[in-house]
Protein backbone atom coordinates (compact mmCIF):
# COMPACT_ATOMS: atom_id res chain seq x y z
CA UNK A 1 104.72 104.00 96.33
CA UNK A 2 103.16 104.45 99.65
CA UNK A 3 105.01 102.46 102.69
CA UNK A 4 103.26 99.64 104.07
CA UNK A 5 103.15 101.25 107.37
CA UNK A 6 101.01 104.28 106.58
CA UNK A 7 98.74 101.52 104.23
CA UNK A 8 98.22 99.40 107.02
CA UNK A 9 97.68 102.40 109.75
CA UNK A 10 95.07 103.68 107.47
CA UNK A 11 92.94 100.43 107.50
CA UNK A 12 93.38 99.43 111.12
CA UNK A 13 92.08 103.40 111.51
CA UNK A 14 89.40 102.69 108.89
CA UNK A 15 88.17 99.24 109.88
CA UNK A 16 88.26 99.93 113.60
CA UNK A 17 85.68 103.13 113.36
CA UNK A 18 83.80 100.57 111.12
CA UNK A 19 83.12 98.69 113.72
CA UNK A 20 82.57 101.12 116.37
CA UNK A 21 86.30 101.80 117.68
CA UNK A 22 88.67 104.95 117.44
CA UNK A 23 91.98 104.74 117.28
CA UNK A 24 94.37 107.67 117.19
CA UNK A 25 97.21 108.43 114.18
CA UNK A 26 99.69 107.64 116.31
CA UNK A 27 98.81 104.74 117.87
CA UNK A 28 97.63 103.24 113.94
CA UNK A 29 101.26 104.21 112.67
CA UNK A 30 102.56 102.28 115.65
CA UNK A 31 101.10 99.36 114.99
CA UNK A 32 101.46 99.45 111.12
CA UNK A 33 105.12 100.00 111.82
CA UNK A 34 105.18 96.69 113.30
CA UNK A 35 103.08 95.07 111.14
CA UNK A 36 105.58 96.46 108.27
CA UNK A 37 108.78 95.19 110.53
CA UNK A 38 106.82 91.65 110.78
CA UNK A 39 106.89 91.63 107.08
CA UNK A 40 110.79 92.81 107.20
CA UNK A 41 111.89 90.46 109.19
CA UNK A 42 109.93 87.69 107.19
CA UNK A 43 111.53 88.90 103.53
CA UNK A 44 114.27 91.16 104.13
CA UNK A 45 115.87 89.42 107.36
CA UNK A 46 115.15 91.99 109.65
CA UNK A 47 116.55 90.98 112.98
CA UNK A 48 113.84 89.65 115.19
CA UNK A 49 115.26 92.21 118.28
CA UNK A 50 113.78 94.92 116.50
CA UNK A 51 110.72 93.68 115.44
CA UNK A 52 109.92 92.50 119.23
CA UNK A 53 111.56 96.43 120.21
CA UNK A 54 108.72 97.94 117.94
CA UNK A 55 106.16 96.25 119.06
CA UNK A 56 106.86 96.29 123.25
CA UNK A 57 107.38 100.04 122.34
CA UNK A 58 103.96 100.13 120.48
CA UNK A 59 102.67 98.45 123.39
CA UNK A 60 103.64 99.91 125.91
CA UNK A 61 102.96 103.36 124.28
CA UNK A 62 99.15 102.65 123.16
CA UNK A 63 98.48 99.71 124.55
CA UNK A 64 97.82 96.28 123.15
CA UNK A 65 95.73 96.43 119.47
CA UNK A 66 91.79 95.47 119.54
CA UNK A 67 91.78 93.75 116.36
CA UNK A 68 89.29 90.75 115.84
CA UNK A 69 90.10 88.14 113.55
CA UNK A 70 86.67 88.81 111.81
CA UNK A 71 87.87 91.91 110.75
CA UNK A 72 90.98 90.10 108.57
CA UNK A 73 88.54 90.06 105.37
CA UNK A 74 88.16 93.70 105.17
CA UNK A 75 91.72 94.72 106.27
CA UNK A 76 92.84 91.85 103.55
CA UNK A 77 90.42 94.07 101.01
CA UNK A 78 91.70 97.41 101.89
CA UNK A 79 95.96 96.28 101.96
CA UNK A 80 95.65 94.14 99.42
CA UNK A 81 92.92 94.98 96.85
CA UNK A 82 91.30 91.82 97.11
CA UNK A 83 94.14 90.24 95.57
CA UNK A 84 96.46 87.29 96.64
CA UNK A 85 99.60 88.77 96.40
CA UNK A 86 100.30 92.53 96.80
CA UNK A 87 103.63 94.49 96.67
CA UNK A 88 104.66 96.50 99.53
CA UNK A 89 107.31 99.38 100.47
CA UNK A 90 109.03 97.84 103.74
CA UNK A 91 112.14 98.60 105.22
CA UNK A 92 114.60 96.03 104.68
CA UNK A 93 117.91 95.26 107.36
CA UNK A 94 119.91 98.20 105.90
CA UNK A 95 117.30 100.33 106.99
CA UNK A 96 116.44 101.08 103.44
CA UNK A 97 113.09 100.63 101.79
CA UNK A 98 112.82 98.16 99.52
CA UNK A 99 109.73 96.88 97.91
CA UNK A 100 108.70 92.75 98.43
CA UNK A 101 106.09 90.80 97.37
CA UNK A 102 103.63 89.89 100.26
CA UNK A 103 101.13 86.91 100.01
CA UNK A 104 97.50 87.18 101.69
CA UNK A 105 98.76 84.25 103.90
CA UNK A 106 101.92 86.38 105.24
CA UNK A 107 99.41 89.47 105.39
CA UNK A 108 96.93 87.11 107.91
CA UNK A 109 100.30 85.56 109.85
CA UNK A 110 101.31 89.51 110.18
CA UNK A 111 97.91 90.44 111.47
CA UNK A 112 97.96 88.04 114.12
CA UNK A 113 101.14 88.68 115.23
CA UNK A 114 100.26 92.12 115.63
CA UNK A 115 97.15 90.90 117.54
CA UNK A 116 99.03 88.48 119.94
CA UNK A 117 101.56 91.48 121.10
């Protein structure tokens, strides 16, 4: 199974030149690290200090993401397979990677807090 991460950093790449916008690898894989350590912290207790480390890093390294909320439909399509619930490779506290059970609302409540950082 593929890790969230490199799911996620594949859409945001995808969606983005979709609408107009490049982003680079790295900067995508920052971002969808984040967006998988949102999800961590959420189901596998990840400590909030390195979710909030991950993204000030991915920040500060690329920049804050462009990401309009109109996009959410076709990011939710391409993560999630339309579906309501999907299951996702995330790292869990232990630094292991464990796989979860994410819900399209926890998908949209990770998408904006990538947004917001």
């Amino acid at each position: 199974m593929t890790q969230f991460k490199e799911i996620l950093a594949h859409a945001l790449c995808q969606v983005a030149s979709e609408h107009g916008l490049s982003y680079g690898r790295d900067e995508t894989l920052a971002w969808g690290e984040t967006g998988a350590s949102y999800l961590s912290y959420v189901l596998c207790s990840l400590p909030s200090s390195q979710v909030r480390t991950l993204q000030y890093a991915a920040r500060d390294s690329y920049g804050p993401i462009l990401l309009d909320c109109k996009w959410y439909d076709r990011l939710t399509e391409i993560c999630m397979d339309g579906k309501d619930n999907a299951t996702v490779l995330i790292p869990s506290a232990n630094g292991q990677y464990t796989e979860n059970t994410m819900s399209k609302q926890l998908f949209l409540e990770m998408l904006d807090f990538c947004r917001e950082g």
